[in-house]
C-alpha atoms as a PDB file:
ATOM      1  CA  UNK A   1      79.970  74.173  69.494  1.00  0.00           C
ATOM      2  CA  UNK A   2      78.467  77.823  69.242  1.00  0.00           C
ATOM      3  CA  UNK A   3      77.414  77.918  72.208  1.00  0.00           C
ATOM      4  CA  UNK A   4      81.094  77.104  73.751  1.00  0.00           C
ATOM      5  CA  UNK A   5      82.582  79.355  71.711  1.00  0.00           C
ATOM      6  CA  UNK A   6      79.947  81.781  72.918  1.00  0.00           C
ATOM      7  CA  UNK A   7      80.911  81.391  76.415  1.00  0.00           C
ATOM      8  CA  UNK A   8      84.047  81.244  75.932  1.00  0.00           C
ATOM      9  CA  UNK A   9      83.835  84.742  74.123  1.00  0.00           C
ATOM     10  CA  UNK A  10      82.063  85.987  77.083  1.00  0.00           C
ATOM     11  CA  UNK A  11      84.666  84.576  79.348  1.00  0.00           C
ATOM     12  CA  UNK A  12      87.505  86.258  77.937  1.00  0.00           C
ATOM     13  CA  UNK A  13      85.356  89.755  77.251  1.00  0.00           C
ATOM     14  CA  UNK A  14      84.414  89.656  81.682  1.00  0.00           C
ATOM     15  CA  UNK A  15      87.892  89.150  82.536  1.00  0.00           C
ATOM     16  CA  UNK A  16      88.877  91.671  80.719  1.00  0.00           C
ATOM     17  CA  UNK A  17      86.456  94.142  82.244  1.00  0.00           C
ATOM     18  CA  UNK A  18      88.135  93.056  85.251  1.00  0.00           C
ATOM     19  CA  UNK A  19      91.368  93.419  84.523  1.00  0.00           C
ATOM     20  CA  UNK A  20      90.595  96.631  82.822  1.00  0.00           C
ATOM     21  CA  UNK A  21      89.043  97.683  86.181  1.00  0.00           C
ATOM     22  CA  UNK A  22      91.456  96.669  88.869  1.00  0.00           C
ATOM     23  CA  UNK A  23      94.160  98.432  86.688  1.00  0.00           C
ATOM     24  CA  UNK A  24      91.941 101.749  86.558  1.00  0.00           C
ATOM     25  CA  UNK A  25      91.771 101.462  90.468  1.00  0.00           C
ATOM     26  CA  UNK A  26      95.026 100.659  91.022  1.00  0.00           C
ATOM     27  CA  UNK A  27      96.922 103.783  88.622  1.00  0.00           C
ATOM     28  CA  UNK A  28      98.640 106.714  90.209  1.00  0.00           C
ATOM     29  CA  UNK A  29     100.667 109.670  89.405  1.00  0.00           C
ATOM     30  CA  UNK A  30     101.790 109.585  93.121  1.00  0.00           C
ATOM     31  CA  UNK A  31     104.938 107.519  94.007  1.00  0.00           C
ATOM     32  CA  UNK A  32     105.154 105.685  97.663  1.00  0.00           C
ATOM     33  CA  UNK A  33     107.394 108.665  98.699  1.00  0.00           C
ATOM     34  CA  UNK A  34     104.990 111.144  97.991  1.00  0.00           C
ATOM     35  CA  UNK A  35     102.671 108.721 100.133  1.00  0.00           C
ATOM     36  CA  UNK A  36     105.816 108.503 103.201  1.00  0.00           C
ATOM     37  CA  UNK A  37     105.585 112.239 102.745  1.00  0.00           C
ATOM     38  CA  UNK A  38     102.319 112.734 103.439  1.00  0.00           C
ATOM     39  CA  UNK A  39     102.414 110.813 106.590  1.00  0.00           C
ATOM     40  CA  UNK A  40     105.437 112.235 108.073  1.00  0.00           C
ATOM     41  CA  UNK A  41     103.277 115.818 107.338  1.00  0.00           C
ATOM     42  CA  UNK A  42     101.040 114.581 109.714  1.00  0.00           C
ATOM     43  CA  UNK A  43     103.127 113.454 112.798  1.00  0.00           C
ATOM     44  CA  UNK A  44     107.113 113.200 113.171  1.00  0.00           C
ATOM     45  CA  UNK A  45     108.030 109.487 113.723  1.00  0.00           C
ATOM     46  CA  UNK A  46     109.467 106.641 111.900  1.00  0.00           C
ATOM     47  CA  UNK A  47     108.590 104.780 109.077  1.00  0.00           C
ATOM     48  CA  UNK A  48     108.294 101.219 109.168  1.00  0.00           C
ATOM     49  CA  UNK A  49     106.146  99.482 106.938  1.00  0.00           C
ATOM     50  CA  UNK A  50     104.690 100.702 103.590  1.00  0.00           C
ATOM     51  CA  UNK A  51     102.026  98.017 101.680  1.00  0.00           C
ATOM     52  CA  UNK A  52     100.509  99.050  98.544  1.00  0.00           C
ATOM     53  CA  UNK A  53      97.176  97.351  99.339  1.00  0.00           C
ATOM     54  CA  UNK A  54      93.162  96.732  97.711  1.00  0.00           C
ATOM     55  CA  UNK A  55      90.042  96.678  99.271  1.00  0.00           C
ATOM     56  CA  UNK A  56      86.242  97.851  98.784  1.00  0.00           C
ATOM     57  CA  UNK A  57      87.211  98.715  95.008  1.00  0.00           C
ATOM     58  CA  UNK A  58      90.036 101.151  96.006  1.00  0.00           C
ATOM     59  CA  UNK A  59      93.587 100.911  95.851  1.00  0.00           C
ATOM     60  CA  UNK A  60      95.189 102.408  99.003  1.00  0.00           C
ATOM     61  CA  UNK A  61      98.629 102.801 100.556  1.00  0.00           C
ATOM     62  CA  UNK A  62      99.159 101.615 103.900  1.00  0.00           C
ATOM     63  CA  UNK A  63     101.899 103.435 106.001  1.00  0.00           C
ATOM     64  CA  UNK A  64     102.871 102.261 109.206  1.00  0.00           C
ATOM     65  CA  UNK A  65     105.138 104.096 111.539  1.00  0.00           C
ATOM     66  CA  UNK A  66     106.426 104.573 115.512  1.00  0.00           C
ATOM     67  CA  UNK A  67     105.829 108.324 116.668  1.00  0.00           C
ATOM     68  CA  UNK A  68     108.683 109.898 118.793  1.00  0.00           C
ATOM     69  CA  UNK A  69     106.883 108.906 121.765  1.00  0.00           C
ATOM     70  CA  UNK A  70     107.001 105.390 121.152  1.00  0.00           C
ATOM     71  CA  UNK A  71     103.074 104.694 119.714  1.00  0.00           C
ATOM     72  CA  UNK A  72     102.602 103.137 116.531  1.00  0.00           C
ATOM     73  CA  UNK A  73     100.208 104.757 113.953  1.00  0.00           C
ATOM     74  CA  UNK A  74      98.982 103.118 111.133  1.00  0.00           C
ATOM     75  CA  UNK A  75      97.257 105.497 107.946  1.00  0.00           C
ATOM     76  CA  UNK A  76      95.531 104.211 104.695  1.00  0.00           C
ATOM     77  CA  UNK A  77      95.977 106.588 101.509  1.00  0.00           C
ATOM     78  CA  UNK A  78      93.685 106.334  98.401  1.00  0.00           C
ATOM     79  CA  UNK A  79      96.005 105.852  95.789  1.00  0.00           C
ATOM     80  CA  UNK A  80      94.949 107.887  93.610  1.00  0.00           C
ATOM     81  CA  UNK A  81      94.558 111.403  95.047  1.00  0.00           C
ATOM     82  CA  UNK A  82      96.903 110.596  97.983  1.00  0.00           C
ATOM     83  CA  UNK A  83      93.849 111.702 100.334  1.00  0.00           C
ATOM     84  CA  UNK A  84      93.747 110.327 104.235  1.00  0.00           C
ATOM     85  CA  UNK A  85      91.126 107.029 104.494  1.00  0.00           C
ATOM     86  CA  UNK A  86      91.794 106.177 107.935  1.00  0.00           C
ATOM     87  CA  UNK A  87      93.815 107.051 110.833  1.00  0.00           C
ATOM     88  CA  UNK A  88      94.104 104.929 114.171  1.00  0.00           C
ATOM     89  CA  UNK A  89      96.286 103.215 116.684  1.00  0.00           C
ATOM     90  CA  UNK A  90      95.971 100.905 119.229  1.00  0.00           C
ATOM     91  CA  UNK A  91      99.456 100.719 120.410  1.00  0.00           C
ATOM     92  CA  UNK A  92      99.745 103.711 123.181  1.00  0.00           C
ATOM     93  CA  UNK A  93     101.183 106.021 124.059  1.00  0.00           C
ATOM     94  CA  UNK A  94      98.901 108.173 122.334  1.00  0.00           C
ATOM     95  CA  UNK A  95     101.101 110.958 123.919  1.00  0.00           C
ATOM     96  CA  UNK A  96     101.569 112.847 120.266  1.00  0.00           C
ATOM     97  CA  UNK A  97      98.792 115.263 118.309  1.00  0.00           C
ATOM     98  CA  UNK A  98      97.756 114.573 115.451  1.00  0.00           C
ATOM     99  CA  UNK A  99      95.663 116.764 113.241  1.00  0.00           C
ATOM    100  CA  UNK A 100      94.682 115.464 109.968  1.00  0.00           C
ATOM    101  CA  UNK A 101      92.613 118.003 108.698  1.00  0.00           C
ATOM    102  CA  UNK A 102      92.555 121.941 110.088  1.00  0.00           C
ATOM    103  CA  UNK A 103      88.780 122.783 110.412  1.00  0.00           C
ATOM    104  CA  UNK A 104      88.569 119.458 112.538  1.00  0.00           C
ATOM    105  CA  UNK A 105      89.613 119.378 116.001  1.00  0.00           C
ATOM    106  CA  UNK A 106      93.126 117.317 117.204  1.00  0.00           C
ATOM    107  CA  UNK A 107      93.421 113.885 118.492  1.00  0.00           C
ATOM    108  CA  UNK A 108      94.520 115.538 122.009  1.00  0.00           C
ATOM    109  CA  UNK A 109      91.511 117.795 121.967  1.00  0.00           C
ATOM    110  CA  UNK A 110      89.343 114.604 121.484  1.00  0.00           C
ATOM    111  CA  UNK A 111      91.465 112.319 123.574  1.00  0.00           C
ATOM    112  CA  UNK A 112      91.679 114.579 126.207  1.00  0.00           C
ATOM    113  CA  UNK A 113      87.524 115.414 126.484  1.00  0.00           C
ATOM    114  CA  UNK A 114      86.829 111.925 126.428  1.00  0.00           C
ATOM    115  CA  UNK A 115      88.902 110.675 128.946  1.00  0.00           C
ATOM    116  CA  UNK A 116      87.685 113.279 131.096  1.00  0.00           C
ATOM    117  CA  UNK A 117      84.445 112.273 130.267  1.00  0.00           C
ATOM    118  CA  UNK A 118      84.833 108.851 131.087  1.00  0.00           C
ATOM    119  CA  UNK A 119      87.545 109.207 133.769  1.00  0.00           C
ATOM    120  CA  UNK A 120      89.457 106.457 132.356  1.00  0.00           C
ATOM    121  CA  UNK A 121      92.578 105.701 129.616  1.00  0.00           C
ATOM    122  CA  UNK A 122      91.886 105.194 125.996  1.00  0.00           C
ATOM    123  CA  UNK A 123      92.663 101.553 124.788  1.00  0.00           C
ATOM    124  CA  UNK A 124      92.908 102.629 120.781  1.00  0.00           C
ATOM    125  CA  UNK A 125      91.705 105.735 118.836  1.00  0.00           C
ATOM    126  CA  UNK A 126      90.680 105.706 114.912  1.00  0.00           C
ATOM    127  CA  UNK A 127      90.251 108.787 112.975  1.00  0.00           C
ATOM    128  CA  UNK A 128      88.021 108.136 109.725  1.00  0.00           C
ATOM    129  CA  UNK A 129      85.137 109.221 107.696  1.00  0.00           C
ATOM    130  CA  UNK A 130      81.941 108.590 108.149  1.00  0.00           C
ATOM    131  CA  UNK A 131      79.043 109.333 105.519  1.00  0.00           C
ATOM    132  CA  UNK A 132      79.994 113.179 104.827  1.00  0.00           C
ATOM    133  CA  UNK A 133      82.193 113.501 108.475  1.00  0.00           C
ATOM    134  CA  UNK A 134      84.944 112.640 110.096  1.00  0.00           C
ATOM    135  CA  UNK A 135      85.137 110.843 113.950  1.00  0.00           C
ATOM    136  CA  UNK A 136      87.208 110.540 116.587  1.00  0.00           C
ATOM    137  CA  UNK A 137      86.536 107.153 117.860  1.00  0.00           C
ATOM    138  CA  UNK A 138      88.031 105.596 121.531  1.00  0.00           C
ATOM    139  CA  UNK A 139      87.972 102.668 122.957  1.00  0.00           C
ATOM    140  CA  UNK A 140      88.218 101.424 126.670  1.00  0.00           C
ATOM    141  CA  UNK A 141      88.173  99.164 128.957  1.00  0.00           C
ATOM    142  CA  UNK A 142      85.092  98.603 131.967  1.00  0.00           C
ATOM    143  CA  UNK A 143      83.446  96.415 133.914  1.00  0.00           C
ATOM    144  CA  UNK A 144      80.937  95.584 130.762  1.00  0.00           C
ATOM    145  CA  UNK A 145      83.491  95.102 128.076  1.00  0.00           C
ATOM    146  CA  UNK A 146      85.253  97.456 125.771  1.00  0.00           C
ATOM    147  CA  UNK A 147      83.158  99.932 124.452  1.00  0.00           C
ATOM    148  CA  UNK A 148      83.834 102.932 121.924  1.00  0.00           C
ATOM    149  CA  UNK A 149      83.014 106.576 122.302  1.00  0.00           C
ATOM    150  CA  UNK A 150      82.554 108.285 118.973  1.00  0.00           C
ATOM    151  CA  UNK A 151      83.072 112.101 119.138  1.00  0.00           C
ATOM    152  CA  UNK A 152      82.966 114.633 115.864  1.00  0.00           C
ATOM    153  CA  UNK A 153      86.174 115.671 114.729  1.00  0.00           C
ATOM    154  CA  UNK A 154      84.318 118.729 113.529  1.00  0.00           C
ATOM    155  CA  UNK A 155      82.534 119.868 116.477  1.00  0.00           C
ATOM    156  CA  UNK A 156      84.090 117.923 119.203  1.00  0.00           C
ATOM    157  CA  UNK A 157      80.363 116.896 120.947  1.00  0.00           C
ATOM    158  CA  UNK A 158      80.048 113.178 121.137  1.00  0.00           C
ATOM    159  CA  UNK A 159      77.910 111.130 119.081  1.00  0.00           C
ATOM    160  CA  UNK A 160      77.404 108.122 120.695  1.00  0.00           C
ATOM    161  CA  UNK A 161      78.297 106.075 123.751  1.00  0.00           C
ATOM    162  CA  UNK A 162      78.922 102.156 124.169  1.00  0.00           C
ATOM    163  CA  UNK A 163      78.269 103.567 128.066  1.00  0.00           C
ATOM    164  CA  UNK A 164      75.708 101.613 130.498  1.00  0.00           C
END
């Protein structure tokens, strides 16, 4: 009997902790406009889909929305200092620019070098962090596959190539 009401103690006392910290994660000062906002700072378009979501431990807001020029962008926003997770699209035109953050370089800079570089159209783009840096990353289509071409959005060189 002790030892059920032991475990059942310890039970109740873990989901707690749980609860306790999901809710932590999941608290903001920031309400989903400030989050719409934010992503209509970034590039003029229309909204169309804005999910409160969860994943790795974080609680993010995901904003979905149709540039001017047609291409759908999709950004992720920690939801608790409003910051930029992610960028990326993979429905084209990628005809606007988009520059999250001012010391980096602009998705048309990056765009445009690579696709010189490779002499072909990007497929999908994704702008996120990686360790202490942001990247650039493309993806198109050859012979082989579709491989990605990682450039840094600080620098502009390129870091890798899925290239043969």
């Amino acid at each position: 009997m002790k030892i059920s009401v032991s475990i059942f103690l310890l039970l109740i006392s873990v989901n707690f902790y749980f609860t306790e910290l999901y809710a932590d994660s999941t608290k903001s000062n920031l309400q989903i406009t400030d989050f719409i906002n934010k992503a209509n700072g970034l590039i003029q378009g229309e909204i169309v889909k804005a999910e409160r979501k969860f994943k790795s431990g974080k609680g993010y807001w995901e904003i979905k929305m149709i540039a001017k020029d047609g291409g759908e962008i999709k950004f992720e926003f920690d939801l608790k200092n409003g910051e930029l997770m992610e960028a990326e699209s993979s429905d084209g035109p990628f005809n606007y620019n988009l520059n999250p953050h001012s010391k980096n370089i602009d998705l048309q800079t990056a765009k445009s070098k690579t696709e010189t570089e490779l002499e072909m159209k990007i497929m999908k783009w994704e702008y996120k962090p990686v360790k202490e840096k942001w990247e650039w990353r493309f993806w198109y289509l050859n012979k082989t596959g579709v491989p990605q071409l990682r450039v840094d959005a600080e620098t502009g060189e390129f870091i890798t190539s899925g290239r043969k």
